[in-house]
N, C-alpha and C. Protein backbone atom coordinates (compact mmCIF):
# COMPACT_ATOMS: atom_id res chain seq x y z
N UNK A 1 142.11 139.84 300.32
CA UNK A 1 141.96 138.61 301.05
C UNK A 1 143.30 137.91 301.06
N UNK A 2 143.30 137.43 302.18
CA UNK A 2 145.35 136.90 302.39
C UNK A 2 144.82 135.20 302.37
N UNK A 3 145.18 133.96 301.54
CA UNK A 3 145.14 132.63 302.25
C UNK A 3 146.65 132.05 302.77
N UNK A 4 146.59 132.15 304.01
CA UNK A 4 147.49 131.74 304.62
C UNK A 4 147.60 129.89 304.88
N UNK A 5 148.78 129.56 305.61
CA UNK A 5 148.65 128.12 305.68
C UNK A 5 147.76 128.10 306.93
N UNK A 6 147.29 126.17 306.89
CA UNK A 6 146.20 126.08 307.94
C UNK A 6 146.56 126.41 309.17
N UNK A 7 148.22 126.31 309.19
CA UNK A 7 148.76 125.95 310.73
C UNK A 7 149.20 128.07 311.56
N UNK A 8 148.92 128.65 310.13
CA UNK A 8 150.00 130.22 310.32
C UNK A 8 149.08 130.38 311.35
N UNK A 9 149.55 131.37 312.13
CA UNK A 9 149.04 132.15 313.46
C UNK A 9 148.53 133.46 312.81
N UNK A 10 147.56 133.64 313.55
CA UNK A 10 146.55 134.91 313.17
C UNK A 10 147.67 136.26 313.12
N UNK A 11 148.36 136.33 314.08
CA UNK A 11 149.38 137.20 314.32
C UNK A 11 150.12 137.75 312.62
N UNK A 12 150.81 136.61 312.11
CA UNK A 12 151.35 136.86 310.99
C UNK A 12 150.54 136.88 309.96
N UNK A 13 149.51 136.63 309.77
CA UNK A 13 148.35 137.07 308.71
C UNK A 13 147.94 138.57 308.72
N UNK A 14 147.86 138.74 310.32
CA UNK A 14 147.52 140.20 310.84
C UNK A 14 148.96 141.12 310.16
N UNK A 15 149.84 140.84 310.60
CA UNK A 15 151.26 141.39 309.76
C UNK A 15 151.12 141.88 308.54
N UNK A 16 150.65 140.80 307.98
CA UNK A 16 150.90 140.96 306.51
C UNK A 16 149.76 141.80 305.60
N UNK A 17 148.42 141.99 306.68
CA UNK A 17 147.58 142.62 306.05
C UNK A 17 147.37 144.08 306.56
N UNK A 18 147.71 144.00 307.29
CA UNK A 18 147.71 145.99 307.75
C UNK A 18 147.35 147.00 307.31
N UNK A 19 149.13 146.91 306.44
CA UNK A 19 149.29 147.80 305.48
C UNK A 19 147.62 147.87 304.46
N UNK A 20 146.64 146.73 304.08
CA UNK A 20 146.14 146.97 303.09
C UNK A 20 144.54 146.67 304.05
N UNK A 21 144.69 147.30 304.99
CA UNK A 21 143.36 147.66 305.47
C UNK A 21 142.64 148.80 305.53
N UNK A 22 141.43 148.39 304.59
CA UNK A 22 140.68 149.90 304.20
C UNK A 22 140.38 151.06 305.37
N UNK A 23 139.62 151.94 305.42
CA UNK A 23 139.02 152.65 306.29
C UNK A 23 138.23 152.02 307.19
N UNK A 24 138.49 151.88 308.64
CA UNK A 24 137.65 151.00 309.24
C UNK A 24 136.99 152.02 310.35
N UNK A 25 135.58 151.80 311.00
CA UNK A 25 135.29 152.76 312.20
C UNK A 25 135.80 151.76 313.53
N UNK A 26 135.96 151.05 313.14
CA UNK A 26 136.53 149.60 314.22
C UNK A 26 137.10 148.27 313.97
N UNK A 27 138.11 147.80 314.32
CA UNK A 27 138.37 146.29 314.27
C UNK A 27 137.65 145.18 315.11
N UNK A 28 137.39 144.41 314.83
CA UNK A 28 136.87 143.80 316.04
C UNK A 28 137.06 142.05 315.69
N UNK A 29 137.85 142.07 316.80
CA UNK A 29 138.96 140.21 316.69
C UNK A 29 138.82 139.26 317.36
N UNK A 30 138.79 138.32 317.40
CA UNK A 30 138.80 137.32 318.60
C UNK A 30 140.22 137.49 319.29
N UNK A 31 140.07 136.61 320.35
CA UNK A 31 141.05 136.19 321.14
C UNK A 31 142.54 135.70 320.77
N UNK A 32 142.72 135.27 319.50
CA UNK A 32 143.57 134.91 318.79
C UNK A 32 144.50 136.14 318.00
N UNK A 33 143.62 137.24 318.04
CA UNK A 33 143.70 138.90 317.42
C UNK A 33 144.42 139.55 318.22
N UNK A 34 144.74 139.13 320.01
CA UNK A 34 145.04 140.18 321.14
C UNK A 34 146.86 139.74 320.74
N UNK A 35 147.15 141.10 320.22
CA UNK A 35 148.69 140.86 320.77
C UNK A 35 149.20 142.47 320.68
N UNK A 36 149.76 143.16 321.20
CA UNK A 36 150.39 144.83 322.05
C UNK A 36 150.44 144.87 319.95
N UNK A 37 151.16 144.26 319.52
CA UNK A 37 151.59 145.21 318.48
C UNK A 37 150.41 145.60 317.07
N UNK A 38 149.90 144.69 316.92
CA UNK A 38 148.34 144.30 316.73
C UNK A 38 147.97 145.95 317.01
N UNK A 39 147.37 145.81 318.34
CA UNK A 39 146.58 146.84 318.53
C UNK A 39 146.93 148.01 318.48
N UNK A 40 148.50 148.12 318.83
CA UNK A 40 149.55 149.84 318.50
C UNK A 40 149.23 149.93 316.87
N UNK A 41 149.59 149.12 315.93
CA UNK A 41 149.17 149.14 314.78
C UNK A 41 147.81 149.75 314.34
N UNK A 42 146.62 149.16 314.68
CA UNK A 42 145.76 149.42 314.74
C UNK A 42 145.50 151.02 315.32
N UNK A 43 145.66 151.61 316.20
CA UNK A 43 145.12 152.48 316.95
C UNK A 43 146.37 153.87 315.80
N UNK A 44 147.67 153.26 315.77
CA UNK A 44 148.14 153.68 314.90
C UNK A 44 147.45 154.55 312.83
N UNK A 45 146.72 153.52 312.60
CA UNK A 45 145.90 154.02 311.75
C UNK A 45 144.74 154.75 311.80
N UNK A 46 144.40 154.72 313.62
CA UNK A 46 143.04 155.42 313.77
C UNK A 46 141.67 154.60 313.83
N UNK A 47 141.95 153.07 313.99
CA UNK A 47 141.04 152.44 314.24
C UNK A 47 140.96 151.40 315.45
N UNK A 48 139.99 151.96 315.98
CA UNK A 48 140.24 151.09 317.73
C UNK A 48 139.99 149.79 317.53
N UNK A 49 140.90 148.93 318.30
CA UNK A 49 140.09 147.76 318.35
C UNK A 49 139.78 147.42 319.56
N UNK A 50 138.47 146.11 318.92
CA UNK A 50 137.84 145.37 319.88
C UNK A 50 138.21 144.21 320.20
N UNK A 51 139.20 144.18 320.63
CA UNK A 51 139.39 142.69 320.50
C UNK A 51 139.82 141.80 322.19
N UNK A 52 138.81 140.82 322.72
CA UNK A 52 138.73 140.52 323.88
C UNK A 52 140.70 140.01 324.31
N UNK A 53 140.62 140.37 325.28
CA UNK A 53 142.02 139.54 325.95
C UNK A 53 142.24 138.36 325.86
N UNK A 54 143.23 137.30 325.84
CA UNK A 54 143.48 136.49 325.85
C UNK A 54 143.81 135.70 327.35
N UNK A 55 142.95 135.02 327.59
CA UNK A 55 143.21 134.42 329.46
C UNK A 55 144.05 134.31 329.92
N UNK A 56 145.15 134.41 329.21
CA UNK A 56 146.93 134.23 329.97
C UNK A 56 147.52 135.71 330.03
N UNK A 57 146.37 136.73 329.15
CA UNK A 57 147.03 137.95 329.51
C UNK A 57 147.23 138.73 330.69
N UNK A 58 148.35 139.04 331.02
CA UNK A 58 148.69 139.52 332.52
C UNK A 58 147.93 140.58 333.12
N UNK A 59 147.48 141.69 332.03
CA UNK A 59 146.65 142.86 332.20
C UNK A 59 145.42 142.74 331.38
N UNK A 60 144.60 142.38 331.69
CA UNK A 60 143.18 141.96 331.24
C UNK A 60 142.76 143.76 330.30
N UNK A 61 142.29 143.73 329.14
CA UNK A 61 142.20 144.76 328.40
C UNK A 61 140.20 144.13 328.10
N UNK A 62 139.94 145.52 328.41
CA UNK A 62 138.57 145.70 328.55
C UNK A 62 138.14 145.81 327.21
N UNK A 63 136.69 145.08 327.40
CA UNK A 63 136.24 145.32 325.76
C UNK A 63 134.68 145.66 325.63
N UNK A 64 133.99 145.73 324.19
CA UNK A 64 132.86 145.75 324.20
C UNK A 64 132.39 144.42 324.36
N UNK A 65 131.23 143.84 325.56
CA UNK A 65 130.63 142.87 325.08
C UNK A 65 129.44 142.28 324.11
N UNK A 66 128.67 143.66 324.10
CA UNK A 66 127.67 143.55 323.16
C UNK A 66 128.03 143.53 321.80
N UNK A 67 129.61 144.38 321.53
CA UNK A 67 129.51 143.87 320.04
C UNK A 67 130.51 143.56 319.97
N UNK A 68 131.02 142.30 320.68
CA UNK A 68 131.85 141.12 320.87
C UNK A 68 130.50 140.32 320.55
N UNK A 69 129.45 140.29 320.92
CA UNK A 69 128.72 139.12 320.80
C UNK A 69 128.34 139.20 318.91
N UNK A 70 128.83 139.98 318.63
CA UNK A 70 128.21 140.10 316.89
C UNK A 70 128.52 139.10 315.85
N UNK A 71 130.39 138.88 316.78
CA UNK A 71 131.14 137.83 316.03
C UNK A 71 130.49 136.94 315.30
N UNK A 72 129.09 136.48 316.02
CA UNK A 72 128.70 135.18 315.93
C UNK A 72 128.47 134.84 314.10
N UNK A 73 128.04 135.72 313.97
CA UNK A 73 127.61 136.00 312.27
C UNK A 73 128.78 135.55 311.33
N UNK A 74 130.06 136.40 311.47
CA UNK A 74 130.94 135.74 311.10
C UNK A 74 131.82 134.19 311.24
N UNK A 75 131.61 133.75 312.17
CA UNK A 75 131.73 132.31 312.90
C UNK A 75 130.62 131.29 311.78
N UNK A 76 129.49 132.21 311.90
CA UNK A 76 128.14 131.22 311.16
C UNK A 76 128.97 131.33 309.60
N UNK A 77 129.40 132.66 309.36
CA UNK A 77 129.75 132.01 307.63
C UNK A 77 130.76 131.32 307.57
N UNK A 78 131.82 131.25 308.19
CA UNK A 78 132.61 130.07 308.07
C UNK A 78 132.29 128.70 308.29
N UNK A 79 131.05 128.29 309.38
CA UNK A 79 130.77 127.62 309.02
C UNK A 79 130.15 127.33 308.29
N UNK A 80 129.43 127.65 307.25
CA UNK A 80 128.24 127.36 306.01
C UNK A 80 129.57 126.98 305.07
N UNK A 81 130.59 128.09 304.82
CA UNK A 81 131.36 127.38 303.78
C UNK A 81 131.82 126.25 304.31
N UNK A 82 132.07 125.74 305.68
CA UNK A 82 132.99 124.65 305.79
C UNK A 82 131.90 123.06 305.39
N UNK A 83 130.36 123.71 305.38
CA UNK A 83 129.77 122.65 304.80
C UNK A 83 129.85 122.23 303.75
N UNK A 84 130.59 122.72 302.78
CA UNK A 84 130.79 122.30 301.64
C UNK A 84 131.84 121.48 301.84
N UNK A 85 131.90 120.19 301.41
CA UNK A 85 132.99 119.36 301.48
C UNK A 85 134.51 119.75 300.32
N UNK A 86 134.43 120.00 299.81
CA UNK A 86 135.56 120.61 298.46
C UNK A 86 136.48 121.35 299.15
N UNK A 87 135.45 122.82 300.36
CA UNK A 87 136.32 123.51 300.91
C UNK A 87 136.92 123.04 302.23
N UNK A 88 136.04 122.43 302.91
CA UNK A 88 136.22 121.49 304.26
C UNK A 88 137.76 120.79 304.19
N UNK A 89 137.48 119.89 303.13
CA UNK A 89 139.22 118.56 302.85
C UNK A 89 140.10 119.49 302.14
N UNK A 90 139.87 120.88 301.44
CA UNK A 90 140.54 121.40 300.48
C UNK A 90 141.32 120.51 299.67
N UNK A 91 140.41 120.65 298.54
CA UNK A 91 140.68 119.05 297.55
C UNK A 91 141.75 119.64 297.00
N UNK A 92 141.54 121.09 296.35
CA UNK A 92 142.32 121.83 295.38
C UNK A 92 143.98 122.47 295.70
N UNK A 93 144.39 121.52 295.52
CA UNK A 93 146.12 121.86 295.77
C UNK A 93 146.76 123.40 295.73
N UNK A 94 146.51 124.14 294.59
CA UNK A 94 146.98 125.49 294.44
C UNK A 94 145.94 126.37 295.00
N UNK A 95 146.65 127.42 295.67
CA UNK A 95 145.89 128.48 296.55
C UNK A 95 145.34 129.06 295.34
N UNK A 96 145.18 129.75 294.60
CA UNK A 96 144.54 130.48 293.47
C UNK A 96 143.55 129.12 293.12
N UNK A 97 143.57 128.18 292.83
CA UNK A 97 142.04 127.63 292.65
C UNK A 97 141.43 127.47 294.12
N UNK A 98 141.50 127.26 295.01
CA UNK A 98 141.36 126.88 296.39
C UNK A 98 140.78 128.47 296.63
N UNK A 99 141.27 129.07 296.34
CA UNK A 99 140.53 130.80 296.78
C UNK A 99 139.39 130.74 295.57
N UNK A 100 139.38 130.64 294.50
CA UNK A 100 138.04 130.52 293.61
C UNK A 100 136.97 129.94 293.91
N UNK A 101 137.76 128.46 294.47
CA UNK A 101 136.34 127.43 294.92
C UNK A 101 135.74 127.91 296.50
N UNK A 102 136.66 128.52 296.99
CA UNK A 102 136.11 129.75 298.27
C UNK A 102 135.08 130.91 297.60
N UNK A 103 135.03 131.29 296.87
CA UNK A 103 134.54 132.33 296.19
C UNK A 103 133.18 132.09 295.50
N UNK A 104 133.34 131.08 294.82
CA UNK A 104 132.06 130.62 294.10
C UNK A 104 131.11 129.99 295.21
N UNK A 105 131.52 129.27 296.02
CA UNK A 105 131.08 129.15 297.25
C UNK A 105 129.81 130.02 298.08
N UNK A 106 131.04 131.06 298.74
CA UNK A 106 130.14 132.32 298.81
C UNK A 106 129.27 132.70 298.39
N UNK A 107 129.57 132.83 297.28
CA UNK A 107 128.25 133.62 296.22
C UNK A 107 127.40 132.53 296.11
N UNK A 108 127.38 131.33 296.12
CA UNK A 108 126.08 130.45 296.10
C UNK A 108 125.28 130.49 297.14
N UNK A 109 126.19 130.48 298.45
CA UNK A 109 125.28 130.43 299.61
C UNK A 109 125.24 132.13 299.43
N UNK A 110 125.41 132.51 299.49
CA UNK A 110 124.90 134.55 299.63
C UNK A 110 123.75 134.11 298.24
N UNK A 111 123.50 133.76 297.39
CA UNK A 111 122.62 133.76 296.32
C UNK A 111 121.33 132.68 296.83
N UNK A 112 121.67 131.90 297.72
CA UNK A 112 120.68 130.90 298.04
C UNK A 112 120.15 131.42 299.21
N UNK A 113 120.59 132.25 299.90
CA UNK A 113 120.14 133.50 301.34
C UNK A 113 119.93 132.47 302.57
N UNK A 114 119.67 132.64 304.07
CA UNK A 114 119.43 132.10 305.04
C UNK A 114 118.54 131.20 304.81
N UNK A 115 119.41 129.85 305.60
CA UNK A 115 118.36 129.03 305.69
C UNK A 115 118.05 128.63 307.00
């Protein structure tokens, strides 16, 4: 897990994690995910991605929509953690406690199941 700053671009997070991405049968990114080197990377390791175009892109790159629509799940857990106020204002100054109180988090709502 990489915590980057609030403002970094998906791009350089994507950079930095590559190298330490497991075996995947697919990537699959938002719009923020579409950039040529991104996906050479990607296809590079043997894992296609899905990741929709970005509206200013000049050559529109075709995607899955049905499991483009899956995202949503992931979208929903970010927001459940962002209901927690602690992680929301990020009270906790140092990234190593700030990733814990992300963590314990998780596991409460994954332990407390759908509501």
């Amino acid at each position: 897990m990489l915590l980057g700053q609030g403002q970094m671009s998906h791009f350089k997070g994507a950079d930095l994690m590559i190298d330490a991405l497991p075996r995947a049968r697919i990537m699959l990114g938002d719009r923020g995910y579409d950039a040529n080197r991104l996906r050479q990377a990607l296809s590079d390791r043997g894992i296609p991605p899905r990741i929709r175009s970005r509206a200013n892109r000049r050559g529109q790159i075709p995607h899955d929509a049905v499991l483009y629509r899956q995202r949503h799940k992931i979208e929903f857990m970010f927001g459940r953690l962002k209901d927690w106020r602690r992680i929301q204002t990020r009270y906790h100054r140092c990234a190593h406690t700030f990733m814990q109180g992300i963590v314990n988090t998780a596991t409460v709502i994954f332990w407390l199941g759908p509501q």
